[in-house]
C-alpha atoms as a PDB file:
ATOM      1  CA  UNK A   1      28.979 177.739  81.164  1.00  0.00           C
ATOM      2  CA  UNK A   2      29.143 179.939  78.068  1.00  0.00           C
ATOM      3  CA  UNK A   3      26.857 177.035  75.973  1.00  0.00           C
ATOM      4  CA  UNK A   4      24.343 176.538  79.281  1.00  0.00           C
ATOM      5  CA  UNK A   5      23.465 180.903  79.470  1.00  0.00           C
ATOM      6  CA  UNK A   6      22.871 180.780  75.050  1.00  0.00           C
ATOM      7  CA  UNK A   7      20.569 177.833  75.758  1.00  0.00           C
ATOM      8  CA  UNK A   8      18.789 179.514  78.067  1.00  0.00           C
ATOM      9  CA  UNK A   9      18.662 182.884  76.330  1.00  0.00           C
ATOM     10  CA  UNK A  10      17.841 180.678  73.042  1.00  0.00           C
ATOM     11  CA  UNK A  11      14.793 178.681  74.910  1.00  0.00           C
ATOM     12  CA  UNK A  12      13.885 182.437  76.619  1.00  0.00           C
ATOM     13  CA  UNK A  13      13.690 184.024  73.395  1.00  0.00           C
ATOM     14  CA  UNK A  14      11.607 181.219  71.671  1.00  0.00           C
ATOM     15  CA  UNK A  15       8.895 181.600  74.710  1.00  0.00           C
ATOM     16  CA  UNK A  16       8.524 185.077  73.469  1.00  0.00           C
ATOM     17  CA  UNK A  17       8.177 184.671  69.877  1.00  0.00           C
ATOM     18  CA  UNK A  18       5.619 182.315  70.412  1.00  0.00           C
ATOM     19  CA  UNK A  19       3.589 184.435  72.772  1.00  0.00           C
ATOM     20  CA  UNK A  20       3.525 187.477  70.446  1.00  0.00           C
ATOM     21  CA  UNK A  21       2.454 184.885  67.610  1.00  0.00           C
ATOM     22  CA  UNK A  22      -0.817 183.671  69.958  1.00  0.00           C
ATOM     23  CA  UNK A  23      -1.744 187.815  71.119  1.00  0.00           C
ATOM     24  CA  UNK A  24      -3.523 188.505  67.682  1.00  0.00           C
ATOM     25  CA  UNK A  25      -5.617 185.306  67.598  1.00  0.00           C
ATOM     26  CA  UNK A  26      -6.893 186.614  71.338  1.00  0.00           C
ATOM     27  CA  UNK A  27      -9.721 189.461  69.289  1.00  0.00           C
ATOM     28  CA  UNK A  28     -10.712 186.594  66.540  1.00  0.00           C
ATOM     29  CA  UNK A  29     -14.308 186.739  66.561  1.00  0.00           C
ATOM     30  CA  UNK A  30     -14.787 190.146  67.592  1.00  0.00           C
ATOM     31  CA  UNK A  31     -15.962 193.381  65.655  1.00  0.00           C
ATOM     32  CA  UNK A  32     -15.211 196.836  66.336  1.00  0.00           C
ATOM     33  CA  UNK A  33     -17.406 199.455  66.552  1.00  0.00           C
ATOM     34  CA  UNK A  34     -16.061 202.637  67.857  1.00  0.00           C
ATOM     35  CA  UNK A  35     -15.395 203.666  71.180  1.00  0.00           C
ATOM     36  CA  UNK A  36     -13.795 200.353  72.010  1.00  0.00           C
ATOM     37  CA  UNK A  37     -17.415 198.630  71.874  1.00  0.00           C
ATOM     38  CA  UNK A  38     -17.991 195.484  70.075  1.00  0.00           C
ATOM     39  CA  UNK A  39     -20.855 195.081  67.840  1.00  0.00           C
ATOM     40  CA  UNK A  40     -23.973 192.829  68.895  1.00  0.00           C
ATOM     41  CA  UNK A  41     -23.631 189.209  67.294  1.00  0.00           C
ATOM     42  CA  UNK A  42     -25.866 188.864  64.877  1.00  0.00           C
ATOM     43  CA  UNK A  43     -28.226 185.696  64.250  1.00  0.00           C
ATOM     44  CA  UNK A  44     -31.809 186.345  62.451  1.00  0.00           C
ATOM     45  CA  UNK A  45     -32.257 183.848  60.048  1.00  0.00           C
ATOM     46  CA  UNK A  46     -35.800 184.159  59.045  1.00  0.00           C
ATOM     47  CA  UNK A  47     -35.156 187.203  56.529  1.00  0.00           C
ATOM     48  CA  UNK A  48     -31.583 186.661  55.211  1.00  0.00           C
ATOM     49  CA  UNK A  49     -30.362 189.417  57.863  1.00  0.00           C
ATOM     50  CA  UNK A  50     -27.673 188.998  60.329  1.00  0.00           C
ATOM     51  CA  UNK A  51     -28.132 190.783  63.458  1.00  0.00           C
ATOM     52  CA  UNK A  52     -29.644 192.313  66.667  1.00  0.00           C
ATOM     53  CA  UNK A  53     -32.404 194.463  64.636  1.00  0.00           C
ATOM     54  CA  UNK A  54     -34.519 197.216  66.440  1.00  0.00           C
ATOM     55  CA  UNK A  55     -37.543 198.175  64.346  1.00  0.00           C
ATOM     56  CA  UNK A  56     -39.515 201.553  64.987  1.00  0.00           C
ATOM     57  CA  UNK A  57     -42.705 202.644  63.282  1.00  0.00           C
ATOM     58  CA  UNK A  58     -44.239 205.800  63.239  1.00  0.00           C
ATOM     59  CA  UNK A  59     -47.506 207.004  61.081  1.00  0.00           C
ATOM     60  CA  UNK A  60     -47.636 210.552  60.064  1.00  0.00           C
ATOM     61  CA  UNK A  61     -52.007 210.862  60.707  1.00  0.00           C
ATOM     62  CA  UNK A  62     -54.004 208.960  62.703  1.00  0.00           C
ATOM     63  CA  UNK A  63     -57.023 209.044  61.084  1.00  0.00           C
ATOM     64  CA  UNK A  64     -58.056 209.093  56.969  1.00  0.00           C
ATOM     65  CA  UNK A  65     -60.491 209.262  54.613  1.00  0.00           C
ATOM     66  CA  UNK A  66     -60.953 206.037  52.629  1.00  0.00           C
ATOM     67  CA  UNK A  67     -59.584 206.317  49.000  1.00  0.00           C
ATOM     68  CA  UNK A  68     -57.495 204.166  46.459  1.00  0.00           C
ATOM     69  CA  UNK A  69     -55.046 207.042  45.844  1.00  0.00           C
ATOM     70  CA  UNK A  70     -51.865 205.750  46.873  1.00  0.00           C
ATOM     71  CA  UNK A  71     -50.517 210.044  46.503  1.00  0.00           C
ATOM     72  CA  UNK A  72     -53.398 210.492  49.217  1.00  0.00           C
ATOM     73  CA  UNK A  73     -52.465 207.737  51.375  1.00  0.00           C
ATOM     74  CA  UNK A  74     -51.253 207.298  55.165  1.00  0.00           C
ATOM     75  CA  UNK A  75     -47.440 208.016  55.516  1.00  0.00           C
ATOM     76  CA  UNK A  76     -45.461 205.216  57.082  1.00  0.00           C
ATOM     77  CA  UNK A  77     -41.972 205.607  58.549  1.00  0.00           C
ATOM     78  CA  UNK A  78     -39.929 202.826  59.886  1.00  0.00           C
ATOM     79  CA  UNK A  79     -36.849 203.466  61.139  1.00  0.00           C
ATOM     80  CA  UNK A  80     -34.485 200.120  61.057  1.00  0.00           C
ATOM     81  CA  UNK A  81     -30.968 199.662  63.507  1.00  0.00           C
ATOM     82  CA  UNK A  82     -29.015 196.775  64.214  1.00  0.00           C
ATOM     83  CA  UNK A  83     -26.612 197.109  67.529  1.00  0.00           C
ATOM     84  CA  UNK A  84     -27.693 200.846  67.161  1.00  0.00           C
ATOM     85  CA  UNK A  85     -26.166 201.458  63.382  1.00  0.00           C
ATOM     86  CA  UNK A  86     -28.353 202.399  60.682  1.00  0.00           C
ATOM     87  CA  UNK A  87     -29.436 199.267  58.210  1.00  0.00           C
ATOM     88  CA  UNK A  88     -29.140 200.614  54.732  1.00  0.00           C
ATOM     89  CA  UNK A  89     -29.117 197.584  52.587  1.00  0.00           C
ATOM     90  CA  UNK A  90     -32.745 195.613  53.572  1.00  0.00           C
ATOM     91  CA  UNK A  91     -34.396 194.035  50.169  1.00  0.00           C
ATOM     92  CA  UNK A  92     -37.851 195.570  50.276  1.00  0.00           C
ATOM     93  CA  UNK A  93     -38.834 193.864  46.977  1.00  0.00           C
ATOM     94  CA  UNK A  94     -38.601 190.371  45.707  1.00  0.00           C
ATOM     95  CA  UNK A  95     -38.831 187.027  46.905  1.00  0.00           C
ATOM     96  CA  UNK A  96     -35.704 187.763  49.152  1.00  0.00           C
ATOM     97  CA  UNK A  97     -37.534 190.786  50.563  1.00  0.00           C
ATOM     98  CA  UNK A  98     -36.051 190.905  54.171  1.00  0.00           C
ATOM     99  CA  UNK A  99     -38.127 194.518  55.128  1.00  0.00           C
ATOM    100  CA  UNK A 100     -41.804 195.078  54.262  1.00  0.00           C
ATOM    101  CA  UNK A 101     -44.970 196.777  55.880  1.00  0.00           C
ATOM    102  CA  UNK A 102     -47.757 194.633  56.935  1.00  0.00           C
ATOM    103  CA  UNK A 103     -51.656 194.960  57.474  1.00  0.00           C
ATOM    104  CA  UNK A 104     -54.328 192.803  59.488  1.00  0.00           C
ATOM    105  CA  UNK A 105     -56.650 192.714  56.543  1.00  0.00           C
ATOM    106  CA  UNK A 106     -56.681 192.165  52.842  1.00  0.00           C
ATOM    107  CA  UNK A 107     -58.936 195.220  51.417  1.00  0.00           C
ATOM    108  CA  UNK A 108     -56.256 197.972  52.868  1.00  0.00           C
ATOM    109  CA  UNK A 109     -53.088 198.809  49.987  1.00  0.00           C
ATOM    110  CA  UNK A 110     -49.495 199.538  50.987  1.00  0.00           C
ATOM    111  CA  UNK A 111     -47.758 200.656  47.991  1.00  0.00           C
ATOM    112  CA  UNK A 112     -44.606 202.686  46.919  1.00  0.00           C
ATOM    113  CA  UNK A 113     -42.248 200.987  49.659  1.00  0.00           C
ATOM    114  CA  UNK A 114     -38.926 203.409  49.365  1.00  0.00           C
ATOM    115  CA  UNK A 115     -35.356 202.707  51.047  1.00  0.00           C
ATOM    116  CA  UNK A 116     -34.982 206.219  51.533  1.00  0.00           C
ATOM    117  CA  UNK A 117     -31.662 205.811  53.026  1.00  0.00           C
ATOM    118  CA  UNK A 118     -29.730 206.256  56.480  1.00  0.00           C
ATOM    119  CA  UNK A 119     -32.527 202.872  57.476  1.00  0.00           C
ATOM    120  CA  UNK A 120     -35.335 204.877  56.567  1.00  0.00           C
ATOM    121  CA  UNK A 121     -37.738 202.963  55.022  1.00  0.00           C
ATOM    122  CA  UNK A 122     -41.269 204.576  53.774  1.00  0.00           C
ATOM    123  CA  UNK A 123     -44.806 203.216  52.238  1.00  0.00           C
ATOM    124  CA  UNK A 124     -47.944 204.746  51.960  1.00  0.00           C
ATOM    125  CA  UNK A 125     -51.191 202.939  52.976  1.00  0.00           C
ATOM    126  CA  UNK A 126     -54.604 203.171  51.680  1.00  0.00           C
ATOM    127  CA  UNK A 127     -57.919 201.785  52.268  1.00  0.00           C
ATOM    128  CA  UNK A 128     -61.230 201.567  50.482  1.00  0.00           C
ATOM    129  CA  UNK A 129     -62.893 200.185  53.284  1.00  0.00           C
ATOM    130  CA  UNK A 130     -63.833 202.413  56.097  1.00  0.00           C
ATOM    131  CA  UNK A 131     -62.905 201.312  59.820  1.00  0.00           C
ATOM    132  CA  UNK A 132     -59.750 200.623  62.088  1.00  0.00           C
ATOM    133  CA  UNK A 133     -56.758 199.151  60.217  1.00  0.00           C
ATOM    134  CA  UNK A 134     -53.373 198.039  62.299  1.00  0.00           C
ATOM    135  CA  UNK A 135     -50.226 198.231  60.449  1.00  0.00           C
ATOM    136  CA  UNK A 136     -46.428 197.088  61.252  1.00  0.00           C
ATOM    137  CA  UNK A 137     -43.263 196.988  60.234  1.00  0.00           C
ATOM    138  CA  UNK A 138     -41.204 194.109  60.020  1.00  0.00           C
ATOM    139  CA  UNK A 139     -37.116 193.124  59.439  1.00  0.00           C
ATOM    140  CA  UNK A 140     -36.803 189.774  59.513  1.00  0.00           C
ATOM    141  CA  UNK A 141     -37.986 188.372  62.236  1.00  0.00           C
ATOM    142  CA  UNK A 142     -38.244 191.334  64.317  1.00  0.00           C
ATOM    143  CA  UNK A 143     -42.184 192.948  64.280  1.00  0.00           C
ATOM    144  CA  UNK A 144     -42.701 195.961  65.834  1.00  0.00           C
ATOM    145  CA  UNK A 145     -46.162 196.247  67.611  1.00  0.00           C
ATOM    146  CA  UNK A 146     -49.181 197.354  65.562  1.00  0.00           C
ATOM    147  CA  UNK A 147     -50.100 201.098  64.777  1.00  0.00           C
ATOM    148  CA  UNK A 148     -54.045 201.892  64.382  1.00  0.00           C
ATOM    149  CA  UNK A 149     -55.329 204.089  61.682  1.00  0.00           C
ATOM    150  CA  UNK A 150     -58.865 204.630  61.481  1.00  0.00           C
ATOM    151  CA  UNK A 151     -60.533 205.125  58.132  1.00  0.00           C
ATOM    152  CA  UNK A 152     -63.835 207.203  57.421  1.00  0.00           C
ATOM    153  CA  UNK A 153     -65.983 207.242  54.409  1.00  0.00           C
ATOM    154  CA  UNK A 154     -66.409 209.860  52.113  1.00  0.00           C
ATOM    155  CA  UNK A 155     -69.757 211.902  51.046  1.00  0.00           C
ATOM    156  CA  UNK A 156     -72.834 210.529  50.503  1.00  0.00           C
ATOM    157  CA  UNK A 157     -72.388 208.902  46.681  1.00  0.00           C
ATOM    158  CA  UNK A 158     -75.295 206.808  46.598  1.00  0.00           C
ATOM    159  CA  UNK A 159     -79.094 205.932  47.966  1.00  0.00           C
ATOM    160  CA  UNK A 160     -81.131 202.551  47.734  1.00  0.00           C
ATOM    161  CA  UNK A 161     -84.614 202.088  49.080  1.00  0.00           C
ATOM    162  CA  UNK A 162     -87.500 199.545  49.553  1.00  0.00           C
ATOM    163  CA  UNK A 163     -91.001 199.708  50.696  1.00  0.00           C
ATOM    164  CA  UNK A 164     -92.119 196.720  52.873  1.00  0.00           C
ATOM    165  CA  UNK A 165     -95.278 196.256  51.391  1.00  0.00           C
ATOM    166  CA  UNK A 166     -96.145 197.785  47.659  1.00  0.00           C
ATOM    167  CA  UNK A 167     -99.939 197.944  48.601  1.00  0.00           C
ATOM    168  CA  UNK A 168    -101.692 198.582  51.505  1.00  0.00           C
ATOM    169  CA  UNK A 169    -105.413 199.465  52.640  1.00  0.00           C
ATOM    170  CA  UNK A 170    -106.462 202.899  53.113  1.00  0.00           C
ATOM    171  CA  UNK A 171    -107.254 202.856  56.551  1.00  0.00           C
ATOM    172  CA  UNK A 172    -104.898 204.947  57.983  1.00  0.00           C
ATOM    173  CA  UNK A 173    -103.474 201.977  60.472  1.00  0.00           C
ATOM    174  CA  UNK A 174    -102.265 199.778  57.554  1.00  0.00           C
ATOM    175  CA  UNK A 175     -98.587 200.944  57.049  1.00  0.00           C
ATOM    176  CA  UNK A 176     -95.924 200.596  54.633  1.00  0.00           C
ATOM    177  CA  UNK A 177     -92.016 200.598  56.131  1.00  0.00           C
ATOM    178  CA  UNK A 178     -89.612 202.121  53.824  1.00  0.00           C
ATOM    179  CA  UNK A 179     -85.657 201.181  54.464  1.00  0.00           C
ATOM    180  CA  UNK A 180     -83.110 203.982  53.424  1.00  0.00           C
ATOM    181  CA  UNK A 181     -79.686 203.541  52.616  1.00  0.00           C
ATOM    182  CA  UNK A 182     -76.875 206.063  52.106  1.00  0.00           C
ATOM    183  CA  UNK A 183     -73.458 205.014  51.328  1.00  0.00           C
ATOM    184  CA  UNK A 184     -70.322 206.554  49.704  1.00  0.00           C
ATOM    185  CA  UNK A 185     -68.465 206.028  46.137  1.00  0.00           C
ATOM    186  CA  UNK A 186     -67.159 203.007  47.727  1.00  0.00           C
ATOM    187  CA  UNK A 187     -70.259 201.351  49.261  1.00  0.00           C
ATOM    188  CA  UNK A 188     -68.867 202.357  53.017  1.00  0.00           C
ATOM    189  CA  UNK A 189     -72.360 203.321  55.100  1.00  0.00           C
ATOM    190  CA  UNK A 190     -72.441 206.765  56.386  1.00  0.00           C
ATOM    191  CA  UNK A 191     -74.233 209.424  57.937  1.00  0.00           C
ATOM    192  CA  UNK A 192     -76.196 212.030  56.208  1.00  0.00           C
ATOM    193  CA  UNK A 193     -79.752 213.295  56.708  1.00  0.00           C
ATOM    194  CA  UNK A 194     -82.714 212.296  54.154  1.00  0.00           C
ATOM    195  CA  UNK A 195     -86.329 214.287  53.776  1.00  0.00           C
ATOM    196  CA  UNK A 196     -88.980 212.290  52.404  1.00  0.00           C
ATOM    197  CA  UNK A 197     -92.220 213.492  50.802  1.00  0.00           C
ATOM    198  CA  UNK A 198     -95.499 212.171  48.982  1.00  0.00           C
ATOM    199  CA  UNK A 199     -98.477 213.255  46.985  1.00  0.00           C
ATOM    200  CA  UNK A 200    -101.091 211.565  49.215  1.00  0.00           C
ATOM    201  CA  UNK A 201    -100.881 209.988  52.579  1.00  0.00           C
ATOM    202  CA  UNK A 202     -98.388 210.659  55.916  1.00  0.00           C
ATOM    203  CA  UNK A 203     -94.960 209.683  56.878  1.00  0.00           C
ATOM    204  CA  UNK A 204     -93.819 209.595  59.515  1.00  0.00           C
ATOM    205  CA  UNK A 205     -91.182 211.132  60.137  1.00  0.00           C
ATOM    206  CA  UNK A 206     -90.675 212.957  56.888  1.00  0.00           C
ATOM    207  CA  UNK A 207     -86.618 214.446  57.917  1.00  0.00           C
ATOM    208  CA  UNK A 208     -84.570 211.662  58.924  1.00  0.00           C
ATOM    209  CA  UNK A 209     -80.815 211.763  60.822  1.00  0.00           C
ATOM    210  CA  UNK A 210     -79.445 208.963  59.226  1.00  0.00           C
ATOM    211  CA  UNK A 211     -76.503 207.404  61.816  1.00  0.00           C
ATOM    212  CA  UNK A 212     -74.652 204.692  60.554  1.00  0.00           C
ATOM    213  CA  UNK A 213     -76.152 204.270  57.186  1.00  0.00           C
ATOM    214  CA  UNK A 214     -79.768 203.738  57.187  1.00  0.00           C
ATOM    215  CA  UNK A 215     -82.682 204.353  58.631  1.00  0.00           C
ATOM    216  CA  UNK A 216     -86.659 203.399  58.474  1.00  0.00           C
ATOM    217  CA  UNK A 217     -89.868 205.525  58.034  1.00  0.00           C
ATOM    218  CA  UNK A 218     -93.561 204.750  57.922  1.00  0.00           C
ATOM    219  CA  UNK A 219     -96.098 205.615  55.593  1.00  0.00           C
ATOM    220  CA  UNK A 220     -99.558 205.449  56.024  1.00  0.00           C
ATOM    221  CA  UNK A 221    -103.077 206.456  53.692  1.00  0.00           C
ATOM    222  CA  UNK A 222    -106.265 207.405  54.013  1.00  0.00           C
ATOM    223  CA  UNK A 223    -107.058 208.379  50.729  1.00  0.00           C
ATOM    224  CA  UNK A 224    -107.121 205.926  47.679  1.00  0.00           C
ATOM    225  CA  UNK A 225    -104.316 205.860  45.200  1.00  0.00           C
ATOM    226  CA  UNK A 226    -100.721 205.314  43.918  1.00  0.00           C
ATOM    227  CA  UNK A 227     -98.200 207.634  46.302  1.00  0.00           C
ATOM    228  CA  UNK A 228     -95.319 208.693  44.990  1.00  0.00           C
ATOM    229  CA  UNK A 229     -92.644 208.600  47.912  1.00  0.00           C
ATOM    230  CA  UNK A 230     -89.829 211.113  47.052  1.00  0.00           C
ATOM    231  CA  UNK A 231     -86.908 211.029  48.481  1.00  0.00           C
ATOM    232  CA  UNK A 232     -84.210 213.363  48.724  1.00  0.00           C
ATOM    233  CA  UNK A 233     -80.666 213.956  50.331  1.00  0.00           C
ATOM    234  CA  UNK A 234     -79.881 217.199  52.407  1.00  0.00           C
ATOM    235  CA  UNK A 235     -79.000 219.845  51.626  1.00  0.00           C
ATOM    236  CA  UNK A 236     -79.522 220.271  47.911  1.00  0.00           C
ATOM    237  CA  UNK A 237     -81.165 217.032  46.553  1.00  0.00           C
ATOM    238  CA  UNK A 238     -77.413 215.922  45.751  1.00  0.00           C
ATOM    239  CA  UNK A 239     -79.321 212.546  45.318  1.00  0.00           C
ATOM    240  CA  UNK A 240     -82.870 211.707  45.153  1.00  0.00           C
ATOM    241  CA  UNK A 241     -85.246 208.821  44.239  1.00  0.00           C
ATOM    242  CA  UNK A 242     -88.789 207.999  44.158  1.00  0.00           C
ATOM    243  CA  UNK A 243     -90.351 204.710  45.443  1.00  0.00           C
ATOM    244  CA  UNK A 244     -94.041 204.214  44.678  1.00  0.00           C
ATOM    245  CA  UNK A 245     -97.168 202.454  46.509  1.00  0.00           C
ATOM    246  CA  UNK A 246    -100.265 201.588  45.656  1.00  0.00           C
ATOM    247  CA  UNK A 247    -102.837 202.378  48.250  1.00  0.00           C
ATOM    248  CA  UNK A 248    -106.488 200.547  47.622  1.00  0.00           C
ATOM    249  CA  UNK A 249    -109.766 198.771  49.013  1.00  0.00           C
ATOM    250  CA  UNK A 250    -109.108 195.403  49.955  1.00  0.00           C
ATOM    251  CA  UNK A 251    -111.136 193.176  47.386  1.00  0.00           C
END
């Protein structure tokens, strides 16, 4: 009797150990995070990071003037999480980069990208080229949607004109069409408002409101000659030029 109750306590006892040597292998394959919550799995393997990743972008203007000063550039702010934790350690240089900025064209700059820490990431964004430009931010494979940014040129920097016919008969009905152009340091057109004058002869009209960066005017003779077409930017004749035509008899 005594040898049957130890076989049964030894068999009972056994049963236990072996239970409370299975329990810890139960959480393999789990991560804490706090709170009793377990962190996302993670599985992005386009970038060389791990993980659920959330993405947010934010710009700091919406709108620009065009320049290649990277100090004078468009602030961008991306904020990076994975399962709600800050990411910290993205490679934002390199040919392992797994975090980087990125722009629908090839004329627009994003320079200076900066972990600045706590998954802040920052870049500033630049374009010579005036118009809409759509940036994102990307971690991995995760893209957040595109932000718009909408460049404008700068002051008027420079003027070309032609006359569409160097000679014409002075009739008065015979006309010359001269083409004005006003663009800025960069060659982006813009608007700007142009006065135009001669020595001899109309034209018509002799202000112009130049919208989108150029414009046309007529000129016209009754009187025999070469006319001098001046023409000037307002205000102050920041930029003028002179474009010349010879008005005579037909032989």
């Amino acid at each position: 009797m005594t040898k049957k109750i130890g076989a049964k306590l030894y068999t009972l006892l056994a049963a236990l150990l072996f239970a409370a040597w299975l329990l810890p292998l139960s959480g393999c394959g789990q991560q804490s995070s706090g709170g009793g919550s377990t962190f996302p799995p993670i599985n992005d393997t386009s970038g060389g990071i791990v993980g659920a990743i959330e993405v947010t972008l934010s710009v700091n203007v919406t709108t620009a003037s065009v320049s290649d000063n990277a100090g004078a550039g468009v602030l961008l702010d991306a904020y990076v999480t994975v399962g709600g934790r800050a990411k910290t350690d993205l490679i934002i240089t390199g040919s392992n980069a797994n975090f980087g900025f990125i722009v629908n064209n090839t004329t627009s700059v994003i320079g200076g990208v900066t972990n600045v820490g706590d998954g802040h990431y920052t870049a500033k964004l630049t374009s010579t080229l005036a118009g809409k430009v759509f940036v994102s931010a990307k971690a991995g494979s995760v893209e957040t949607g595109a932000v718009s940014v909408s460049f404008t040129p700068l002051a008027i920097d420079g003027m070309t004109f032609t006359a569409s016919k160097s000679q014409i008969a002075p009739d008065g009905a015979d006309s010359s069409v001269i083409s004005i152009t006003i663009k800025d340091k960069y060659g982006n057109p813009v608007d700007g408002n142009i006065s135009l004058s001669s020595n001899i002869g109309t034209i018509s009209p002799t202000t112009l409101a130049i919208v989108g960066g150029s414009a046309t005017a007529s000129f016209s003779s009754t009187v025999e000659g070469r006319a001098d077409i001046t023409i000037n930017t307002v205000p102050a004749s920041a930029i003028t030029g002179t474009v010349s035509i010879l008005v005579i008899k037909p032989l």
